[in-house]
PDB file of N, CA and C in Angstrom:
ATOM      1  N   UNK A   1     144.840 126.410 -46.510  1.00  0.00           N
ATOM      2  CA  UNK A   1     145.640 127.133 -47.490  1.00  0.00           C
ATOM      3  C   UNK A   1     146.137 128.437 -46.877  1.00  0.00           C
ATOM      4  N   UNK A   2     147.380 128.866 -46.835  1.00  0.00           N
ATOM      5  CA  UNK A   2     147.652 129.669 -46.444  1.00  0.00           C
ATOM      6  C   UNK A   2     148.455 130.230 -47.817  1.00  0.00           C
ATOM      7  N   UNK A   3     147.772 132.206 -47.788  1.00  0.00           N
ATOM      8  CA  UNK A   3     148.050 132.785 -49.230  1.00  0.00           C
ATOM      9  C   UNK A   3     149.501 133.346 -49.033  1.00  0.00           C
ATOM     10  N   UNK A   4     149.583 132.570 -50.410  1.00  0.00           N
ATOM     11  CA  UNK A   4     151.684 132.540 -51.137  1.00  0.00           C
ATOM     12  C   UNK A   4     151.590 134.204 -51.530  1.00  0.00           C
ATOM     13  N   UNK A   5     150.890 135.160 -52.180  1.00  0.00           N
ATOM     14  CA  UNK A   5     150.830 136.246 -53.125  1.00  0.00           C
ATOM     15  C   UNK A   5     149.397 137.806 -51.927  1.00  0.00           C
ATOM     16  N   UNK A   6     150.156 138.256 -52.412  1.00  0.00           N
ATOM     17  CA  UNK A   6     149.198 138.840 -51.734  1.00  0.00           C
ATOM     18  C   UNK A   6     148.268 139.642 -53.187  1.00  0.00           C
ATOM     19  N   UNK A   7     146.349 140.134 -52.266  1.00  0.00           N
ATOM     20  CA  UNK A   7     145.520 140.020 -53.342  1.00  0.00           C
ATOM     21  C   UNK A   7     145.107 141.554 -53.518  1.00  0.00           C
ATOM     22  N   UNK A   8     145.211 142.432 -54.692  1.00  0.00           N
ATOM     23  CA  UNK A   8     144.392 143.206 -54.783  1.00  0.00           C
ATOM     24  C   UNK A   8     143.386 142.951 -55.774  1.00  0.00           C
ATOM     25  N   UNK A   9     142.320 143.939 -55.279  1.00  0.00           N
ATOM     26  CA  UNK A   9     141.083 143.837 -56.653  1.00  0.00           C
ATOM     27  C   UNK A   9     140.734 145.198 -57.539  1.00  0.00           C
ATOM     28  N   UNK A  10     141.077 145.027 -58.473  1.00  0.00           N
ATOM     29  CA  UNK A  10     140.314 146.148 -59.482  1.00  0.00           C
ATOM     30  C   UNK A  10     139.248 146.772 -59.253  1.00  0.00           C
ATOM     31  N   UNK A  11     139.346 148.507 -59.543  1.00  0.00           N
ATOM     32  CA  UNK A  11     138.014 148.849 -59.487  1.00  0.00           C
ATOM     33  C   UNK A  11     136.967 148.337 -59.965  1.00  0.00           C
ATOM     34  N   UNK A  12     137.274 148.167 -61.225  1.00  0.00           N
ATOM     35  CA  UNK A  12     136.134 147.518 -61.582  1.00  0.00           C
ATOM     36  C   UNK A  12     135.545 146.065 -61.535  1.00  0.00           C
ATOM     37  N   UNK A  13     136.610 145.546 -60.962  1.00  0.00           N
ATOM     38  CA  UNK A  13     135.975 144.355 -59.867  1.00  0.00           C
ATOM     39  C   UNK A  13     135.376 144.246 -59.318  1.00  0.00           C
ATOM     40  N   UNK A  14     135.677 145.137 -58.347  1.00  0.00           N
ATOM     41  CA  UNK A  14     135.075 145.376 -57.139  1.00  0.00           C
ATOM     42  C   UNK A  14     133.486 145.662 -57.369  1.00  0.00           C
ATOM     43  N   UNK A  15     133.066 146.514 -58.519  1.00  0.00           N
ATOM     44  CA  UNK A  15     131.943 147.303 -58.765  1.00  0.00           C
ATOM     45  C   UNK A  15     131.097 145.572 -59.389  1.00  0.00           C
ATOM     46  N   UNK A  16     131.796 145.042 -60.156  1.00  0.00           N
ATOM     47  CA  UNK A  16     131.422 144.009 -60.641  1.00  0.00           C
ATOM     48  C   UNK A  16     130.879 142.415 -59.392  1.00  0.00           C
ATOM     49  N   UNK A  17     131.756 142.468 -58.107  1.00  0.00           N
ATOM     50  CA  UNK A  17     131.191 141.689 -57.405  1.00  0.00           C
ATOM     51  C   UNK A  17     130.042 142.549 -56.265  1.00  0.00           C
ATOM     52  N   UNK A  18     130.388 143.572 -56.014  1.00  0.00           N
ATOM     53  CA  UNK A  18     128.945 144.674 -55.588  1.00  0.00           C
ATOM     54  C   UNK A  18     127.847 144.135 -55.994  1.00  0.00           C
ATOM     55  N   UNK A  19     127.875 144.380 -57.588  1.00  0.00           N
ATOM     56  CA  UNK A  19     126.449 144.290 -58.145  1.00  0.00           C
ATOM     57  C   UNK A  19     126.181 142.515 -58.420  1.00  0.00           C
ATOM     58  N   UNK A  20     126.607 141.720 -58.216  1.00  0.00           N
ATOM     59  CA  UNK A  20     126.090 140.750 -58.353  1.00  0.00           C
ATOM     60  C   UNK A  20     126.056 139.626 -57.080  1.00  0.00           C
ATOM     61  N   UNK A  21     126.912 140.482 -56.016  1.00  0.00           N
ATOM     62  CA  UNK A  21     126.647 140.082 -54.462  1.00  0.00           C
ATOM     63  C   UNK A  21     125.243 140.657 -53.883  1.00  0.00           C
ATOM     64  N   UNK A  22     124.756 141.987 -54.569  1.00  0.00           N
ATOM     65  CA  UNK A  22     123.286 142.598 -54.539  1.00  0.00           C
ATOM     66  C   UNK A  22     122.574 141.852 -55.237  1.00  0.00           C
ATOM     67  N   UNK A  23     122.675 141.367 -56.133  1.00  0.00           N
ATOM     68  CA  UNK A  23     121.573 140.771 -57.100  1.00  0.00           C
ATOM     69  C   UNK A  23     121.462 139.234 -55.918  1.00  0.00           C
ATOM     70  N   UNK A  24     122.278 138.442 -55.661  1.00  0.00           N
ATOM     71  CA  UNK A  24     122.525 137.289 -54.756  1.00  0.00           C
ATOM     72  C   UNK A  24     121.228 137.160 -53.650  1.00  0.00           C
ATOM     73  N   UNK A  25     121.578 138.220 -53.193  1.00  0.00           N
ATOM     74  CA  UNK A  25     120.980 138.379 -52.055  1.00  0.00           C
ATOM     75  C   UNK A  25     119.479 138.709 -51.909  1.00  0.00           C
ATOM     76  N   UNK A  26     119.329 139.393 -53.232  1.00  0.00           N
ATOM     77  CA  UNK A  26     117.816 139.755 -53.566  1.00  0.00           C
ATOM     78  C   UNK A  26     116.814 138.449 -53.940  1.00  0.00           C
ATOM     79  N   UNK A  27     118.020 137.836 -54.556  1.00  0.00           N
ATOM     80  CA  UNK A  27     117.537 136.439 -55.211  1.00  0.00           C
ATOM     81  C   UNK A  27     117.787 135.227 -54.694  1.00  0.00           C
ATOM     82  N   UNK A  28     118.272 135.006 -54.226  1.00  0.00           N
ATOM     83  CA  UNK A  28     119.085 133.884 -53.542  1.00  0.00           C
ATOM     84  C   UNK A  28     119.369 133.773 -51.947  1.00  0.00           C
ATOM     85  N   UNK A  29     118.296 133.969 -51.310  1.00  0.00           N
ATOM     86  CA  UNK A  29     117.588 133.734 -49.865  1.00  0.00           C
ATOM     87  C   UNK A  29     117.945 132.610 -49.154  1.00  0.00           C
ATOM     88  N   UNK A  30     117.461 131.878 -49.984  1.00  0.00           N
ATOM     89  CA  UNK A  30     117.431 130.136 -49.395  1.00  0.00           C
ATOM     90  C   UNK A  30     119.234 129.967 -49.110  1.00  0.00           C
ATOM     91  N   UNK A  31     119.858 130.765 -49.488  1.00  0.00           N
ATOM     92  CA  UNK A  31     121.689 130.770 -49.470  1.00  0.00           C
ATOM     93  C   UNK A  31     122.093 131.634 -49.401  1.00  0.00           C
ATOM     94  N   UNK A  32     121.881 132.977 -48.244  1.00  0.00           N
ATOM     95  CA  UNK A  32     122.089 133.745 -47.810  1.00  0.00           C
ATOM     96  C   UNK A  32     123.883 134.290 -47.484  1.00  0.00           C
ATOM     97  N   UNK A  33     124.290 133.481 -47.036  1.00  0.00           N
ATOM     98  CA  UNK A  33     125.664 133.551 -47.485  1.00  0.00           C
ATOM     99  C   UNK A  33     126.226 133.047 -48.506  1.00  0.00           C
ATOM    100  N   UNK A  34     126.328 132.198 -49.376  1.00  0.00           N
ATOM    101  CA  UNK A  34     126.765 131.459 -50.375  1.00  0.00           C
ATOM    102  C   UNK A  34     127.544 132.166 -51.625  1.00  0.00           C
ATOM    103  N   UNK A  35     126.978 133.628 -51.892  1.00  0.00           N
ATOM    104  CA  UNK A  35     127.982 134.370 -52.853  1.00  0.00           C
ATOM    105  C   UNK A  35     129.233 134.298 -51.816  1.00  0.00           C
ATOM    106  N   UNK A  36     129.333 135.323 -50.855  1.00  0.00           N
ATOM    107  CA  UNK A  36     130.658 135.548 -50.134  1.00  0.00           C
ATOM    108  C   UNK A  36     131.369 134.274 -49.940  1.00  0.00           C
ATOM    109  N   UNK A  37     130.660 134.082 -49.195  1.00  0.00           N
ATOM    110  CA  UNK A  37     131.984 132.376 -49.589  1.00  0.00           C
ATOM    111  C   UNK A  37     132.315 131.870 -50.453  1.00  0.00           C
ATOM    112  N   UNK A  38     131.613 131.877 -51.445  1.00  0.00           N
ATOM    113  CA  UNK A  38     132.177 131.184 -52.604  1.00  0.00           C
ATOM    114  C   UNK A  38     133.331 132.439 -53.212  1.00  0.00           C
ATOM    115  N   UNK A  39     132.950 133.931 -53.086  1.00  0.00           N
ATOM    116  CA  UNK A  39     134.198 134.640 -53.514  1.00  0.00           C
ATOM    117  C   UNK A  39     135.028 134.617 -52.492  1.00  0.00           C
ATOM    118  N   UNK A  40     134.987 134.118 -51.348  1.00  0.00           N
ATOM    119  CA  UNK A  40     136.262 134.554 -50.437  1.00  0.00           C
ATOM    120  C   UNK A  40     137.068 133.179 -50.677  1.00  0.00           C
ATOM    121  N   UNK A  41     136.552 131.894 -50.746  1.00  0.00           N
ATOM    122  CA  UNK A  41     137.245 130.911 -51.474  1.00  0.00           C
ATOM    123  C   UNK A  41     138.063 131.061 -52.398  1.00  0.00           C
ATOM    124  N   UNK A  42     137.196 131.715 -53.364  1.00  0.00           N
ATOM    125  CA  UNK A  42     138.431 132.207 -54.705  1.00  0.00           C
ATOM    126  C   UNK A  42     139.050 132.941 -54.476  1.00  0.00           C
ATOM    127  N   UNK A  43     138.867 134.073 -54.115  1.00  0.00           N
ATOM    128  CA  UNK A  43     140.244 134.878 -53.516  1.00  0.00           C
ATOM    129  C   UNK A  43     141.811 133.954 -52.557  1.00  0.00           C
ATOM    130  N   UNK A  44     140.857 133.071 -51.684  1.00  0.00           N
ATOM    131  CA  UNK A  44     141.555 132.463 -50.858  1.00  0.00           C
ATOM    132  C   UNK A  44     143.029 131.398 -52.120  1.00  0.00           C
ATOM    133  N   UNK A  45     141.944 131.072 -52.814  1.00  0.00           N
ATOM    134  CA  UNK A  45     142.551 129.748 -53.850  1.00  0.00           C
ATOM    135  C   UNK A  45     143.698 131.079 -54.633  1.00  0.00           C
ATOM    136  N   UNK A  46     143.148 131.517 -55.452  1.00  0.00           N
ATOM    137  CA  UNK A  46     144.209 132.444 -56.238  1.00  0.00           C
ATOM    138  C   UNK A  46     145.550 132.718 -56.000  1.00  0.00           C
ATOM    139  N   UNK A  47     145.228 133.363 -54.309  1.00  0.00           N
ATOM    140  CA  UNK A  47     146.117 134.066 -53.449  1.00  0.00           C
ATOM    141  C   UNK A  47     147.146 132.572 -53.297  1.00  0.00           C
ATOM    142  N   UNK A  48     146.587 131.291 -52.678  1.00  0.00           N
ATOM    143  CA  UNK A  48     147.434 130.357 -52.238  1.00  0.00           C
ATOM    144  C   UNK A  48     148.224 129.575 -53.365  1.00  0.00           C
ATOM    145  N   UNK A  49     147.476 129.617 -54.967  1.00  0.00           N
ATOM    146  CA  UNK A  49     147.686 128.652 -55.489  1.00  0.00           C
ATOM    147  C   UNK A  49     147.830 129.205 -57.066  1.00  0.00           C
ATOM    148  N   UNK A  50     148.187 130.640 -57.256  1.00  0.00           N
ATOM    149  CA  UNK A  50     148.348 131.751 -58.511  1.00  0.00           C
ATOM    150  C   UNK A  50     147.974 131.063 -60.173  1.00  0.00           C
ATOM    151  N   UNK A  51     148.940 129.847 -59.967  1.00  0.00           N
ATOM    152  CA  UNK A  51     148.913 129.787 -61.297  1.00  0.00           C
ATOM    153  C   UNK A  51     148.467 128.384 -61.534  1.00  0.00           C
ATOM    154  N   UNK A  52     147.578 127.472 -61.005  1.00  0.00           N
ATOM    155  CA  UNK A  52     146.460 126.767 -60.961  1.00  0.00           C
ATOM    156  C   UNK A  52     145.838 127.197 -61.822  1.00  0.00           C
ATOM    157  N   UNK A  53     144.856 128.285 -62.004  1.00  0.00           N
ATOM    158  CA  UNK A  53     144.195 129.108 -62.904  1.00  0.00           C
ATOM    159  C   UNK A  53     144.594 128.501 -63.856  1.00  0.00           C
ATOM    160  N   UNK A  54     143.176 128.565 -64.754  1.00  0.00           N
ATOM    161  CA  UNK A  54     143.096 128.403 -66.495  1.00  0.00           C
ATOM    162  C   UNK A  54     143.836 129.487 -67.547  1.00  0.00           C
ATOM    163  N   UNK A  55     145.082 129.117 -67.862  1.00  0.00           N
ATOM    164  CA  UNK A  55     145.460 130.212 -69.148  1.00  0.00           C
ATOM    165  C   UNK A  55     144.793 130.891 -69.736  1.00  0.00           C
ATOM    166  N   UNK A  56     144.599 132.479 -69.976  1.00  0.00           N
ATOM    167  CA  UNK A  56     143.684 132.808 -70.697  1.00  0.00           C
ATOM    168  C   UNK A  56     144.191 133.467 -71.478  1.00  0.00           C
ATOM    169  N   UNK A  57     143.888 133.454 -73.141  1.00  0.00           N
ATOM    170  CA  UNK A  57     145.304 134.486 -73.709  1.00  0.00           C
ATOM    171  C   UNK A  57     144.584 136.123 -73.732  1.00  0.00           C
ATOM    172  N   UNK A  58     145.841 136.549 -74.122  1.00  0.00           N
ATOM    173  CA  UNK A  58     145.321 138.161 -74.494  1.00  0.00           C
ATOM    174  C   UNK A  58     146.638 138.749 -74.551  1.00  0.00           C
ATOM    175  N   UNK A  59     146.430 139.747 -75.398  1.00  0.00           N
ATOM    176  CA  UNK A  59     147.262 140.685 -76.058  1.00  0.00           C
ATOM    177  C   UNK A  59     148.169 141.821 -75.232  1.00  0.00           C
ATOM    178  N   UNK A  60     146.873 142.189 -74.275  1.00  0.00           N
ATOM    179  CA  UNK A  60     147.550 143.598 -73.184  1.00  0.00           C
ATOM    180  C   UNK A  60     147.736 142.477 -72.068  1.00  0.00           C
ATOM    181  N   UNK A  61     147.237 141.866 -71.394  1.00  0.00           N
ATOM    182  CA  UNK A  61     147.881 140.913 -69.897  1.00  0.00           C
ATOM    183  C   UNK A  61     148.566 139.866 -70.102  1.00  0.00           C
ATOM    184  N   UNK A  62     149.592 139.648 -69.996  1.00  0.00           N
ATOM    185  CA  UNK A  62     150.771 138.716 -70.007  1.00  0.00           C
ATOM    186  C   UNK A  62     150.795 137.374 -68.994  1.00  0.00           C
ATOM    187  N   UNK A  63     149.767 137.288 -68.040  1.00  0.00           N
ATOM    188  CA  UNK A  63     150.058 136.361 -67.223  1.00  0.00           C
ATOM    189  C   UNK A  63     148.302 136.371 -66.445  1.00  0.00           C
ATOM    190  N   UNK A  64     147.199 136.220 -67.690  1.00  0.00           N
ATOM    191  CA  UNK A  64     145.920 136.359 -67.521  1.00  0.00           C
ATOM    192  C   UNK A  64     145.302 134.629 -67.275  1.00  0.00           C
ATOM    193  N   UNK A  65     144.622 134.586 -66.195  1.00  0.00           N
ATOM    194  CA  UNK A  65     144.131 133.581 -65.335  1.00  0.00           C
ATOM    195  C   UNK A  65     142.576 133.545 -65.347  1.00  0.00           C
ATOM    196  N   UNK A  66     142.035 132.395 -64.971  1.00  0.00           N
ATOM    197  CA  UNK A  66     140.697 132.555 -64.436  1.00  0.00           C
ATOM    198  C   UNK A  66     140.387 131.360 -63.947  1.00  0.00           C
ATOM    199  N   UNK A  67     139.873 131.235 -62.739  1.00  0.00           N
ATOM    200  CA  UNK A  67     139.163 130.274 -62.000  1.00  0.00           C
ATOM    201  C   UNK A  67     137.617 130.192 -61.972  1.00  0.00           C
ATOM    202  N   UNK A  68     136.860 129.075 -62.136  1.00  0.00           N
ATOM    203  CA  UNK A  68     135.656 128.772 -61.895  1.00  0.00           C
ATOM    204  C   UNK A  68     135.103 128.793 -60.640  1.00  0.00           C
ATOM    205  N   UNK A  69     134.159 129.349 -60.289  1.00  0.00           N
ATOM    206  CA  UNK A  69     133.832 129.494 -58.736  1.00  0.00           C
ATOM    207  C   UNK A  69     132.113 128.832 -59.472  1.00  0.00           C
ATOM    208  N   UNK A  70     132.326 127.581 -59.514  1.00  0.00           N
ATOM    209  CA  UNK A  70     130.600 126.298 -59.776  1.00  0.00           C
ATOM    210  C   UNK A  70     129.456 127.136 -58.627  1.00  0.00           C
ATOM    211  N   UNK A  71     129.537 127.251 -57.554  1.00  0.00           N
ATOM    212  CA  UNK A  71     128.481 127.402 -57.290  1.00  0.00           C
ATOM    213  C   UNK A  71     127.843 128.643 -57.564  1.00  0.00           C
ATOM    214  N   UNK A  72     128.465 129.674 -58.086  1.00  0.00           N
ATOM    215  CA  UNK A  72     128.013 131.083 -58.451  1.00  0.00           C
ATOM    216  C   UNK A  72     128.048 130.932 -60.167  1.00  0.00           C
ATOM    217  N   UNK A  73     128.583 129.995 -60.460  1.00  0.00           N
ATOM    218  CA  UNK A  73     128.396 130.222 -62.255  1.00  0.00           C
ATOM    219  C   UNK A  73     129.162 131.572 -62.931  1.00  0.00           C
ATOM    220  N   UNK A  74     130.607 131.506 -62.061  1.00  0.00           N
ATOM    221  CA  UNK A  74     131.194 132.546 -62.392  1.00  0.00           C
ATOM    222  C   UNK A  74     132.666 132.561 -63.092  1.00  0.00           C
ATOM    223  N   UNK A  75     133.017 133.324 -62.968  1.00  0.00           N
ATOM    224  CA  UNK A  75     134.247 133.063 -63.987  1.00  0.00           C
ATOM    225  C   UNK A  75     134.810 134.071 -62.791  1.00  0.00           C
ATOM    226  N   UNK A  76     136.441 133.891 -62.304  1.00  0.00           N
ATOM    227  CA  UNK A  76     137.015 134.721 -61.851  1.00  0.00           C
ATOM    228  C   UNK A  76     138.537 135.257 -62.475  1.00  0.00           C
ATOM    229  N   UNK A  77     138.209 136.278 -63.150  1.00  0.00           N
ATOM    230  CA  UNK A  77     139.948 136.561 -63.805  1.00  0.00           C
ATOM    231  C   UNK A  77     140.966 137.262 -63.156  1.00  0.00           C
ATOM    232  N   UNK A  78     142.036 137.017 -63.267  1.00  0.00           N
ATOM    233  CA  UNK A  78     143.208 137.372 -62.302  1.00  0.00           C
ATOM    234  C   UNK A  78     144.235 137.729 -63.242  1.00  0.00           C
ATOM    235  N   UNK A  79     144.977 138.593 -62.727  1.00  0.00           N
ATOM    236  CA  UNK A  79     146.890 138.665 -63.665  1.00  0.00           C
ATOM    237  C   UNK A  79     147.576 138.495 -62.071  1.00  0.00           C
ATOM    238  N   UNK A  80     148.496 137.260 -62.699  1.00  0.00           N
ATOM    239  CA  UNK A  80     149.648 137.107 -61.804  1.00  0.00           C
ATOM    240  C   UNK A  80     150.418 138.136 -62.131  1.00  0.00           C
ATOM    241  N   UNK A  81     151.255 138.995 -60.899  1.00  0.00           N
ATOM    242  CA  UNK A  81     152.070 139.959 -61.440  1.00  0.00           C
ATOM    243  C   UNK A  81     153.704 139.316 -60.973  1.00  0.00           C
ATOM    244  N   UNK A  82     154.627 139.421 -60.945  1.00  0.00           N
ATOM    245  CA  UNK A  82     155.719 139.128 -60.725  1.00  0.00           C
ATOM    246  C   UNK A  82     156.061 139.561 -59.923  1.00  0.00           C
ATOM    247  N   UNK A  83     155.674 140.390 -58.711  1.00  0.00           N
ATOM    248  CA  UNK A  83     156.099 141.141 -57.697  1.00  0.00           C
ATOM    249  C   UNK A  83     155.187 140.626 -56.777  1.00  0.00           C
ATOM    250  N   UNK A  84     154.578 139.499 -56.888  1.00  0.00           N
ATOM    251  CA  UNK A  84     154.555 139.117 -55.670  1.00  0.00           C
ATOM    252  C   UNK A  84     152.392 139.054 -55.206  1.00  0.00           C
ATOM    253  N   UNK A  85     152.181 139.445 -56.462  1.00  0.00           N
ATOM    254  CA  UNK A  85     150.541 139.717 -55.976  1.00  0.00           C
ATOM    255  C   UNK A  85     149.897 139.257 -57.532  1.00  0.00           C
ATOM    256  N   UNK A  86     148.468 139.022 -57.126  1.00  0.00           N
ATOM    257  CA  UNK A  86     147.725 138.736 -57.803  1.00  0.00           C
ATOM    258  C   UNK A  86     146.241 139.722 -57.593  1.00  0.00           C
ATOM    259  N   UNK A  87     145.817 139.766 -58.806  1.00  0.00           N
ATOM    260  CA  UNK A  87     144.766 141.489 -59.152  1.00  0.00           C
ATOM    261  C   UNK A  87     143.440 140.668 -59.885  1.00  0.00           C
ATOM    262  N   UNK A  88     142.320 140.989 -59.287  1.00  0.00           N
ATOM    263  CA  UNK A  88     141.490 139.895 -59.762  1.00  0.00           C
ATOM    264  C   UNK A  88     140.721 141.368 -60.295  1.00  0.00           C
ATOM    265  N   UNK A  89     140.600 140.810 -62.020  1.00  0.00           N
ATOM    266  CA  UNK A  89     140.551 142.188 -63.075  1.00  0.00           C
ATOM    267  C   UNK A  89     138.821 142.027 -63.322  1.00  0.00           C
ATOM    268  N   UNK A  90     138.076 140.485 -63.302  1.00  0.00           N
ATOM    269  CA  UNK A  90     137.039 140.839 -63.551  1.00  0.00           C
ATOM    270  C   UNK A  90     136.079 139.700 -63.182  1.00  0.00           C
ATOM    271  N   UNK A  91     135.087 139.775 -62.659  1.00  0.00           N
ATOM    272  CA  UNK A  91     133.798 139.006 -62.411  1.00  0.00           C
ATOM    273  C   UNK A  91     133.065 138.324 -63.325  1.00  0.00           C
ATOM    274  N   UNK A  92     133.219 137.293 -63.742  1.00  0.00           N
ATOM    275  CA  UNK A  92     132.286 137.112 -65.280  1.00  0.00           C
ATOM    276  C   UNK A  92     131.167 136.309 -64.980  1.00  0.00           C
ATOM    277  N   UNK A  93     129.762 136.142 -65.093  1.00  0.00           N
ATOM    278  CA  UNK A  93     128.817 135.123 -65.382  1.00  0.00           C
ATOM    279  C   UNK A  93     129.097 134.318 -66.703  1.00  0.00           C
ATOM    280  N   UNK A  94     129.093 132.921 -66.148  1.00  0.00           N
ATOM    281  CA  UNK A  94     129.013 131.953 -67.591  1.00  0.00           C
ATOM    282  C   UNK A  94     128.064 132.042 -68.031  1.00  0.00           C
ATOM    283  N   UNK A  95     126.847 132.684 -68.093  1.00  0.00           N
ATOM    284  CA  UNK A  95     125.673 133.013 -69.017  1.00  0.00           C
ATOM    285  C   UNK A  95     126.049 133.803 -70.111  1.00  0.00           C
ATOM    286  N   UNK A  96     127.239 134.816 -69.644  1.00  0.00           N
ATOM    287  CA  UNK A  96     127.491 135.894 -70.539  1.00  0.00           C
ATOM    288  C   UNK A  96     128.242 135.314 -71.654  1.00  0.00           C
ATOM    289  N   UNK A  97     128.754 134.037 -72.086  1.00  0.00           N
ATOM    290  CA  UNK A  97     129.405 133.922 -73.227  1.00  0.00           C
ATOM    291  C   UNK A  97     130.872 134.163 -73.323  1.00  0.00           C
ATOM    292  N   UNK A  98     131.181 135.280 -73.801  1.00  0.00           N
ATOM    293  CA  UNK A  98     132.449 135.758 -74.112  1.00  0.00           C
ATOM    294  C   UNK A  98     132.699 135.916 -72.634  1.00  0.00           C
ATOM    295  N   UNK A  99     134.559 136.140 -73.123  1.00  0.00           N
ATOM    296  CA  UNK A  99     135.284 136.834 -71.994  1.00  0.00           C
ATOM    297  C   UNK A  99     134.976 138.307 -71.545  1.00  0.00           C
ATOM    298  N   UNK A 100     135.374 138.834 -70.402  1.00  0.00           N
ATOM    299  CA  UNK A 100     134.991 140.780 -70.325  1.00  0.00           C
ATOM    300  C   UNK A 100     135.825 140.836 -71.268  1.00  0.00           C
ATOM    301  N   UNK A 101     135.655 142.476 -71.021  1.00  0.00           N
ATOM    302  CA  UNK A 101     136.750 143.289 -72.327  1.00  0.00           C
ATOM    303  C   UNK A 101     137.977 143.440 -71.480  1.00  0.00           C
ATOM    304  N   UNK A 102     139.210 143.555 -71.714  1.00  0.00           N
ATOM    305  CA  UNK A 102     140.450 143.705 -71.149  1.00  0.00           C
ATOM    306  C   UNK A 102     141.081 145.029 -71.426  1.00  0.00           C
TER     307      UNK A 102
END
């Protein structure tokens, strides 16, 4: 796959895959790499393939996405922007239920 969009990430993304690439690692030994790859995959997929992603509605983001990353049990949300990039807004665990807040 080579990426169509180029990727930024939200601060609070960012803070959001921090803390649960720390938690990974504390916990999850036996798969020592396995968070990062599985997020650099999704980044990789997003970037190559934008609007693949699951529709997600909402009121303030107009073009709100999210991909499943199975082996982390995560939710990855994105806004396609029209200029050419995609902004991955938030980290979710499917334990947590609801969507983040937007």
């Amino acid at each position: 796959m080579t990426p169509v969009f180029q990727l930024r990430v939200a601060e609070k993304a960012a803070r959001q895959i921090q803390n649960a690439s720390a938690w990974w690692d504390l916990n999850r030994s036996a798969a020592p790499d396995g968070f990062r790859n599985e997020i650099e995959r999704g980044f990789l997929f997003i970037s190559s393939h934008p609007n693949l992603g699951a529709e997600v509605q909402s009121e303030r983001i107009r073009n709100l996405r999210r991909v499943l990353l199975k082996p982390i049990s995560s939710f990855l949300y994105y806004e396609v922007a029209d200029e050419g990039f995609v902004e991955v807004l938030a980290l979710w665990h499917t334990s947590r239920g609801n969507e983040p807040p937007f």
